[in-house]
N, C-alpha and C. Protein backbone atom coordinates (compact mmCIF):
# COMPACT_ATOMS: atom_id res chain seq x y z
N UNK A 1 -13.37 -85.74 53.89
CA UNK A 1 -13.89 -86.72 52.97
C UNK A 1 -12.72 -87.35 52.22
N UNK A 2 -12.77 -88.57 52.31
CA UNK A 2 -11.62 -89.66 51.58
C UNK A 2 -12.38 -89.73 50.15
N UNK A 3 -10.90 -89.44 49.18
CA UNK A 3 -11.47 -89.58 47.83
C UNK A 3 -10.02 -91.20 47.38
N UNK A 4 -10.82 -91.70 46.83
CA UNK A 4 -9.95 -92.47 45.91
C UNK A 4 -10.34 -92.49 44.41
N UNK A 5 -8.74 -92.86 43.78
CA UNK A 5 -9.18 -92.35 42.47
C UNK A 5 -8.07 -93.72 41.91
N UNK A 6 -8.63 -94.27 40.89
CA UNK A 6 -7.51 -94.90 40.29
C UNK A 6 -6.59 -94.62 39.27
N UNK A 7 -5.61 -94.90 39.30
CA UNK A 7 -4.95 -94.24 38.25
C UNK A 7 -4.02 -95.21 37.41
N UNK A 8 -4.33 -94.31 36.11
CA UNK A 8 -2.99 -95.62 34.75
C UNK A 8 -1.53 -94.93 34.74
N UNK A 9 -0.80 -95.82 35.36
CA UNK A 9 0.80 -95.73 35.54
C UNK A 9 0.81 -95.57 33.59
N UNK A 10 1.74 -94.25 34.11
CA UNK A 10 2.14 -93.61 31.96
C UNK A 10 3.52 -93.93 32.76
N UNK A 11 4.10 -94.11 31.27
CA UNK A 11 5.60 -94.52 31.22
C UNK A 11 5.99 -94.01 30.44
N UNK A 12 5.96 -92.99 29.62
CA UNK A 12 6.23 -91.80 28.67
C UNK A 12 4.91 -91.05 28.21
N UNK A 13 5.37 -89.83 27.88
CA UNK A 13 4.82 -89.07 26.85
C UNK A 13 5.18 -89.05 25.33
N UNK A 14 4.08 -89.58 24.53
CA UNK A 14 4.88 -89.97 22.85
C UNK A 14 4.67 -88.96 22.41
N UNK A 15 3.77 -87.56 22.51
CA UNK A 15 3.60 -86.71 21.46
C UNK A 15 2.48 -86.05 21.94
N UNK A 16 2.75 -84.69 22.03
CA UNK A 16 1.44 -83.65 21.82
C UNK A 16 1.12 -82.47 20.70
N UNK A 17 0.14 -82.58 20.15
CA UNK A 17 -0.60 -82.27 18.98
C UNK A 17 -1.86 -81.08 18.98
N UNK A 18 -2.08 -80.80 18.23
CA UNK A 18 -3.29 -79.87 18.01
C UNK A 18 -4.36 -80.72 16.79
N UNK A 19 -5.17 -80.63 17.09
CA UNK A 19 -6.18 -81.14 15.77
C UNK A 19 -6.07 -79.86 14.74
N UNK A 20 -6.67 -80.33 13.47
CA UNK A 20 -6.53 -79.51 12.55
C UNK A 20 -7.12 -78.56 12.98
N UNK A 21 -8.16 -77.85 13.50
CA UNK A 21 -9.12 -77.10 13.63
C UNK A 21 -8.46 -76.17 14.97
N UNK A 22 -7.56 -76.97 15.53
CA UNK A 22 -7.20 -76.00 17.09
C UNK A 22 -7.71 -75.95 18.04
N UNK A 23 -8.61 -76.82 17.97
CA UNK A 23 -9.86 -76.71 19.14
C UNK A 23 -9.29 -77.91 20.09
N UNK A 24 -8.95 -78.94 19.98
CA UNK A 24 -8.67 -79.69 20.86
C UNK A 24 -6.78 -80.06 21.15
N UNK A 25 -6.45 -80.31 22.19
CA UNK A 25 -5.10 -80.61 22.19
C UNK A 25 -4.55 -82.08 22.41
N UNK A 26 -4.23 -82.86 21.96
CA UNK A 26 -3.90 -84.42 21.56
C UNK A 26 -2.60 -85.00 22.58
N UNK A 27 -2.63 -85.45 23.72
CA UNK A 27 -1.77 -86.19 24.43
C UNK A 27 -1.67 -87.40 23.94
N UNK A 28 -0.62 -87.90 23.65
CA UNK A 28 -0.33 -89.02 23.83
C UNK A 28 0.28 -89.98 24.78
N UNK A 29 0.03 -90.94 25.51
CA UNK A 29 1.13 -91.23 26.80
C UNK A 29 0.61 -92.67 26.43
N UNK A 30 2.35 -93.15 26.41
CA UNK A 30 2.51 -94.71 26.61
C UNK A 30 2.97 -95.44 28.28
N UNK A 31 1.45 -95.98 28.11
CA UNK A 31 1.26 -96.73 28.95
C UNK A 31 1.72 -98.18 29.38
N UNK A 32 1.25 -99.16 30.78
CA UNK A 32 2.22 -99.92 30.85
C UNK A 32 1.67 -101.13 29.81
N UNK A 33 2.18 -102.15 29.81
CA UNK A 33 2.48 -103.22 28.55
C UNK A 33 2.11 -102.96 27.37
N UNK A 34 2.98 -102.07 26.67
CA UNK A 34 2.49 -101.09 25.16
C UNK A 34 1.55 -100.46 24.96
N UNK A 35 0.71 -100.11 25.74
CA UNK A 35 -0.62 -99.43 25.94
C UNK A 35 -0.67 -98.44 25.30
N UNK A 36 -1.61 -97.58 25.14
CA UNK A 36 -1.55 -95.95 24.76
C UNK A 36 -2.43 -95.47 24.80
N UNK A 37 -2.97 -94.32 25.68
CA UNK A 37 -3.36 -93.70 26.31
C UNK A 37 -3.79 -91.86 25.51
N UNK A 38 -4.51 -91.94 24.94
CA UNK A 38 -5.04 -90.51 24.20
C UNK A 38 -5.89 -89.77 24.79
N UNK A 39 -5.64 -88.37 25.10
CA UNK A 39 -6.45 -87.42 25.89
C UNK A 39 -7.00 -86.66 24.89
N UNK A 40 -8.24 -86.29 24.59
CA UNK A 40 -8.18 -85.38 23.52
C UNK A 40 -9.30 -84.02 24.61
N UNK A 41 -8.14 -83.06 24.92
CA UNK A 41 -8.34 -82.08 25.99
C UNK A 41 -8.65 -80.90 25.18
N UNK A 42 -10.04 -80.23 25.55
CA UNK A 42 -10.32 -78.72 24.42
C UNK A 42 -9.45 -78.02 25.20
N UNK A 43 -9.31 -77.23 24.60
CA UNK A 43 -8.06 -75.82 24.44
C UNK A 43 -8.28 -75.72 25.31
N UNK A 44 -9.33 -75.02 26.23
CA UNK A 44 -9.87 -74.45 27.20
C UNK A 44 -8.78 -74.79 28.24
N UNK A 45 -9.63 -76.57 28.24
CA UNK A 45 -9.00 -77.70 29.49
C UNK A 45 -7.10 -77.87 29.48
N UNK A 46 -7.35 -78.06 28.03
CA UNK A 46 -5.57 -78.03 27.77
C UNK A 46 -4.68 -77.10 28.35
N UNK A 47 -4.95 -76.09 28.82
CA UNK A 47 -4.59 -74.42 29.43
C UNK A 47 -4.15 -75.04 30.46
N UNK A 48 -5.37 -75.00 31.01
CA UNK A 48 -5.99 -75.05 32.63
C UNK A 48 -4.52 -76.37 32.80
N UNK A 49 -5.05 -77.45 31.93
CA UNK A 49 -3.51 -78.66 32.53
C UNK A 49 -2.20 -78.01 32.79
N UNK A 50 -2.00 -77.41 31.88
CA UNK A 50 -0.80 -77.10 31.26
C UNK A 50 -0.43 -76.12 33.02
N UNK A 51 -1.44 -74.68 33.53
CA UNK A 51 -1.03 -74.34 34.31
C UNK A 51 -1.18 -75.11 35.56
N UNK A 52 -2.01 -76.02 35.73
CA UNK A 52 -1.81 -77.23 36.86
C UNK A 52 -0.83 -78.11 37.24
N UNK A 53 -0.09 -78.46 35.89
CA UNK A 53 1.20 -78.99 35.79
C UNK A 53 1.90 -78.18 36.18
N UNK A 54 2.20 -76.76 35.74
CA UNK A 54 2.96 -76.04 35.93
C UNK A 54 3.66 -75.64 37.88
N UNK A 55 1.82 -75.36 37.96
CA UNK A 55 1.89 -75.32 39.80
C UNK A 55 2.01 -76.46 40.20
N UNK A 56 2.31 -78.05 39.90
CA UNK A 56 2.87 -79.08 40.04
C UNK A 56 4.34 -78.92 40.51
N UNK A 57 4.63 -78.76 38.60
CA UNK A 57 6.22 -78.81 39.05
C UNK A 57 6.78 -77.87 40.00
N UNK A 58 5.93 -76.41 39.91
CA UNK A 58 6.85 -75.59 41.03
C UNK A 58 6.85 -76.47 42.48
N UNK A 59 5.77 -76.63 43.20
CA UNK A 59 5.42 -77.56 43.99
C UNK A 59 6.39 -78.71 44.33
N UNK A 60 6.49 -79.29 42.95
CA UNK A 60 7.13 -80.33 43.54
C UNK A 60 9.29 -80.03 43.32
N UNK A 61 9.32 -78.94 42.46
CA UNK A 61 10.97 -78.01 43.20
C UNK A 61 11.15 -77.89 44.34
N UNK A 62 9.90 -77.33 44.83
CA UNK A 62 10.26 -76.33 46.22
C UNK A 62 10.34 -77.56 47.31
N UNK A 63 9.75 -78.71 47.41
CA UNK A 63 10.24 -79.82 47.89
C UNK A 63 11.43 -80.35 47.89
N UNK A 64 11.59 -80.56 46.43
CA UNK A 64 12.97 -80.82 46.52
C UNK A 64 14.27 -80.03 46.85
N UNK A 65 14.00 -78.26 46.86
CA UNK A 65 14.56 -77.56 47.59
C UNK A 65 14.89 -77.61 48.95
N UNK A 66 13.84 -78.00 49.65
CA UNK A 66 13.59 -78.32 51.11
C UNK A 66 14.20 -79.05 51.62
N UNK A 67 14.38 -80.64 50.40
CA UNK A 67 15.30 -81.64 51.15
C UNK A 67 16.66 -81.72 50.12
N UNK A 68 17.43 -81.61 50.60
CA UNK A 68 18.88 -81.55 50.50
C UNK A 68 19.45 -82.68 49.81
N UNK A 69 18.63 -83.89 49.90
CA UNK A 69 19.14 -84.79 49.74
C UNK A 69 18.03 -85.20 47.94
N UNK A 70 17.11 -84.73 47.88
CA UNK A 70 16.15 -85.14 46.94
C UNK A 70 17.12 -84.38 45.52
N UNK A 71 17.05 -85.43 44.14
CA UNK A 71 17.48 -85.04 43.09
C UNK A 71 16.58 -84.82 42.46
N UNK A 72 16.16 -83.73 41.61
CA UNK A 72 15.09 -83.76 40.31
C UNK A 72 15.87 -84.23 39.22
N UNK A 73 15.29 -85.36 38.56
CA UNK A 73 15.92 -85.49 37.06
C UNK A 73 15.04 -85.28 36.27
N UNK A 74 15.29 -84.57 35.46
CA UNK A 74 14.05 -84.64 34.06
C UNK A 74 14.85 -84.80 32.84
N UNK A 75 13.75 -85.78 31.51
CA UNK A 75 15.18 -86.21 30.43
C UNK A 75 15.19 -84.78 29.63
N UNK A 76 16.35 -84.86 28.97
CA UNK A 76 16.73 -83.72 27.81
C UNK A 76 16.75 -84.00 26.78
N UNK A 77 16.29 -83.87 25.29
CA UNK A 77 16.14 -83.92 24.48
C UNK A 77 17.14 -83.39 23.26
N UNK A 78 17.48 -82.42 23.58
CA UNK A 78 18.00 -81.31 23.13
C UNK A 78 18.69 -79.94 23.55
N UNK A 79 19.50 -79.47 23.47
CA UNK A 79 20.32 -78.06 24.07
C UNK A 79 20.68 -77.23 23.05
N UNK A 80 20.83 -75.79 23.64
CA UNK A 80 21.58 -75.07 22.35
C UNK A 80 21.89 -73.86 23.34
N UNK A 81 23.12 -73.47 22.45
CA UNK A 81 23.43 -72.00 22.62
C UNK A 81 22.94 -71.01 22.27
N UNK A 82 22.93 -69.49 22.52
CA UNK A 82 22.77 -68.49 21.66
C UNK A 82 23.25 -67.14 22.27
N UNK A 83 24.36 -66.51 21.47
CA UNK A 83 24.94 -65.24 21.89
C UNK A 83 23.98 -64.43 22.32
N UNK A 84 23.96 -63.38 23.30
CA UNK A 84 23.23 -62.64 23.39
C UNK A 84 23.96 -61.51 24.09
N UNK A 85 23.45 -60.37 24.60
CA UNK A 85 24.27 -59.03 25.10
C UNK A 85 25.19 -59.10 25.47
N UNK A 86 26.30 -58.11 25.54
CA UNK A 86 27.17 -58.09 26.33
C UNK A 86 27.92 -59.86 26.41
N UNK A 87 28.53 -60.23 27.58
CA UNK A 87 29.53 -61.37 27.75
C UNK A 87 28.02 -62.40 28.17
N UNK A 88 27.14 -62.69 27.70
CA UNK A 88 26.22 -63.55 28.03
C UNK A 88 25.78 -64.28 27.11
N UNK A 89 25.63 -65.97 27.09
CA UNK A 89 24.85 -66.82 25.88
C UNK A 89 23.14 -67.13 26.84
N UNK A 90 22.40 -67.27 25.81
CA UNK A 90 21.48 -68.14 26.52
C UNK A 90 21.34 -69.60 26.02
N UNK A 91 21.12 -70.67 27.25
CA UNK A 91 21.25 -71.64 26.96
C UNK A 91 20.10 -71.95 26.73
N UNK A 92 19.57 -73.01 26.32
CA UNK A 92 18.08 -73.72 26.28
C UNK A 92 17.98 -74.76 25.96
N UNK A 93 17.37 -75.42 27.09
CA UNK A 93 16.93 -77.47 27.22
C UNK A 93 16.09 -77.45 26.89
N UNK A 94 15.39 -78.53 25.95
CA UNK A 94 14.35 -78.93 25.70
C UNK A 94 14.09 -80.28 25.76
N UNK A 95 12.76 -80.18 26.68
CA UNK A 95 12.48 -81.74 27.04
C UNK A 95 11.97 -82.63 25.99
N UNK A 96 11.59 -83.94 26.11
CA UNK A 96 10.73 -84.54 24.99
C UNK A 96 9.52 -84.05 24.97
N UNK A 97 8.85 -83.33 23.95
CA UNK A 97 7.61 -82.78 24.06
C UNK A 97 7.69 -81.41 23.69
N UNK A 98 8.88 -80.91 23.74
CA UNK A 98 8.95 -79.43 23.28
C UNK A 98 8.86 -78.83 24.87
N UNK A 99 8.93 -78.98 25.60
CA UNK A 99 8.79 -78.00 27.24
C UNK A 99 10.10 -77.54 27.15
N UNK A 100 10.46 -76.55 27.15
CA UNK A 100 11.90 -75.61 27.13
C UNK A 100 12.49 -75.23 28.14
N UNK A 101 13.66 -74.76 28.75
CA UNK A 101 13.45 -73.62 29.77
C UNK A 101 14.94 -73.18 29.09
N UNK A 102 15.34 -71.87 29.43
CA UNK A 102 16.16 -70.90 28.76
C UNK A 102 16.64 -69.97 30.03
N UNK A 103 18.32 -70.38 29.47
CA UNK A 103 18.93 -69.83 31.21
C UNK A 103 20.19 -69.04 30.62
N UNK A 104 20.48 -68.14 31.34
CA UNK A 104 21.14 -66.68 30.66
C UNK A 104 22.81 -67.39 31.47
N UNK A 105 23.78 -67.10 30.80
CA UNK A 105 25.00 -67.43 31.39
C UNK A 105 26.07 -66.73 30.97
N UNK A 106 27.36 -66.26 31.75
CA UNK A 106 28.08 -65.85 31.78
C UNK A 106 28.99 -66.67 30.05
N UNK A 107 29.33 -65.74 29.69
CA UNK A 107 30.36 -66.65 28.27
C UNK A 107 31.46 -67.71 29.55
N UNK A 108 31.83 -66.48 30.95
CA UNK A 108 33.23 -67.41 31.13
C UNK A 108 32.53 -68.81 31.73
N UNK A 109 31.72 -69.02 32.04
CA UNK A 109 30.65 -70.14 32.75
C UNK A 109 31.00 -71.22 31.56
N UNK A 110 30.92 -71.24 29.98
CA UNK A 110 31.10 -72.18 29.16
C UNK A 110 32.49 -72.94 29.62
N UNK A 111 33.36 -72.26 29.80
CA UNK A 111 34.66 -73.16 29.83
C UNK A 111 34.40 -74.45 30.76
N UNK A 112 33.56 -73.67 31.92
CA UNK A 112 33.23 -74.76 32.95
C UNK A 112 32.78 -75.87 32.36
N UNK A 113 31.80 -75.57 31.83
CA UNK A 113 30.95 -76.82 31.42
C UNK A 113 31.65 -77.55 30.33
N UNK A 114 32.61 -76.89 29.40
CA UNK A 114 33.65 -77.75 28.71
C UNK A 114 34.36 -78.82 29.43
N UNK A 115 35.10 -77.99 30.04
CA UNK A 115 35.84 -79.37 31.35
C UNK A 115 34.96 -80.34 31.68
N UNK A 116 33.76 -79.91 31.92
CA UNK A 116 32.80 -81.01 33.14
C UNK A 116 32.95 -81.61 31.80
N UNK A 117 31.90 -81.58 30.70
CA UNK A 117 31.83 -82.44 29.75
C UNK A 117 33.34 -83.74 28.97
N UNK A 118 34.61 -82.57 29.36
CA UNK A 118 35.87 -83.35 29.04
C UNK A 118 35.69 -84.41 29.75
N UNK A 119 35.74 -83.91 31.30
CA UNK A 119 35.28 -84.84 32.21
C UNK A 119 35.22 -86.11 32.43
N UNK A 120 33.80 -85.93 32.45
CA UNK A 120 32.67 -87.31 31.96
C UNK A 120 33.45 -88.27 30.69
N UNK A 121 33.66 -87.02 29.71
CA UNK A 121 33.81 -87.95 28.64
C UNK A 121 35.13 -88.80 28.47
N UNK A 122 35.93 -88.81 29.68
CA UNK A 122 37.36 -89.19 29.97
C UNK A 122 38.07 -88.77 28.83
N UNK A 123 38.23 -87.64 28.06
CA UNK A 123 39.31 -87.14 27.30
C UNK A 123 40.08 -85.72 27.78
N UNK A 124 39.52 -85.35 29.07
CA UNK A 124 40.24 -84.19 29.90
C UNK A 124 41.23 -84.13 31.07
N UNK A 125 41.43 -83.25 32.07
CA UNK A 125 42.59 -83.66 32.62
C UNK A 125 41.45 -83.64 34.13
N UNK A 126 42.00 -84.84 34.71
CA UNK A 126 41.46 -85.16 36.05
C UNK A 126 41.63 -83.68 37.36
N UNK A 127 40.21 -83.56 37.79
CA UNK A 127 40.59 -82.42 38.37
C UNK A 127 39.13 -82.01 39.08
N UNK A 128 38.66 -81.43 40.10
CA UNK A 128 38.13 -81.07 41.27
C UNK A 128 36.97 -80.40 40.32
N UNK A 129 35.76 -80.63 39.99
CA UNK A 129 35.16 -79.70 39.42
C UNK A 129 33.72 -79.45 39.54
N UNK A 130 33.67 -79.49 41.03
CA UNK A 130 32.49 -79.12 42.07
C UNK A 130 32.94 -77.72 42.31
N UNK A 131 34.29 -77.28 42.01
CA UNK A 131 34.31 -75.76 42.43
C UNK A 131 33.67 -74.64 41.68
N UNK A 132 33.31 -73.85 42.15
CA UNK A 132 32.31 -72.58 41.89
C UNK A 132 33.17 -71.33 41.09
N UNK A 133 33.40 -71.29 39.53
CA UNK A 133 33.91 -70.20 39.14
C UNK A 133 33.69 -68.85 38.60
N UNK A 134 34.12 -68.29 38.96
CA UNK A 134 33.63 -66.59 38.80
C UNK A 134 34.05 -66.43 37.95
């Protein structure tokens, strides 16, 4: 059975919310020619998205795992450090919207990413830095 469904092209997410009460969860998504687009999803449903998205994005990794050539970009909002055991920081991105993810790293791994960042920012010394350091 052929389903068609139409759908409104979102061009961001402006904000997600809770109503006072907690019962419902408040999407916001800007749509195309200034539009805006409000979901007001009960908790319940809000879950259920949240892990549908979730088996989305894995879904749509493991694709891009597959092909070699496919980039995932997603924007960043925000980063931070934080010491933790032994020679390890944890890092953590946060998207627009508050979606996080938190990745454990070697302290000597920072230097790397110093350089890369010198890098980019043309105030470092020109130099090969696709290589893999231990």
């Amino acid at each position: 059975m052929d389903v068609s469904v139409e759908a409104i092209p979102i061009a961001s997410v402006a904000s997600v919310s809770a109503t006072v009460d907690g019962s419902h969860i408040l999407v916001r998504f800007g749509a195309d020619n200034d539009q805006e687009l409000v979901l007001a999803l009960p908790y319940d449903v809000g879950i259920g998205l949240l892990q549908a998205s979730s088996t989305a994005l894995g879904e749509a990794l493991r694709r891009k795992a597959n092909d070699p050539t496919a980039v995932l970009v997603t924007p960043l909002d925000w980063w931070e450090f934080q010491p933790i055991q032994d020679e390890k920081v944890l890092l953590s991105l946060r998207q627009p919207g508050g979606f996080a993810t938190r990745h454990i790293l070697r302290k000597s791994a920072i230097s790397h990413m110093r350089d890369v960042l010198s890098a980019i920012l043309g105030d470092g010394p020109k130099q090969d830095l696709r290589q893999r350091r231990n």
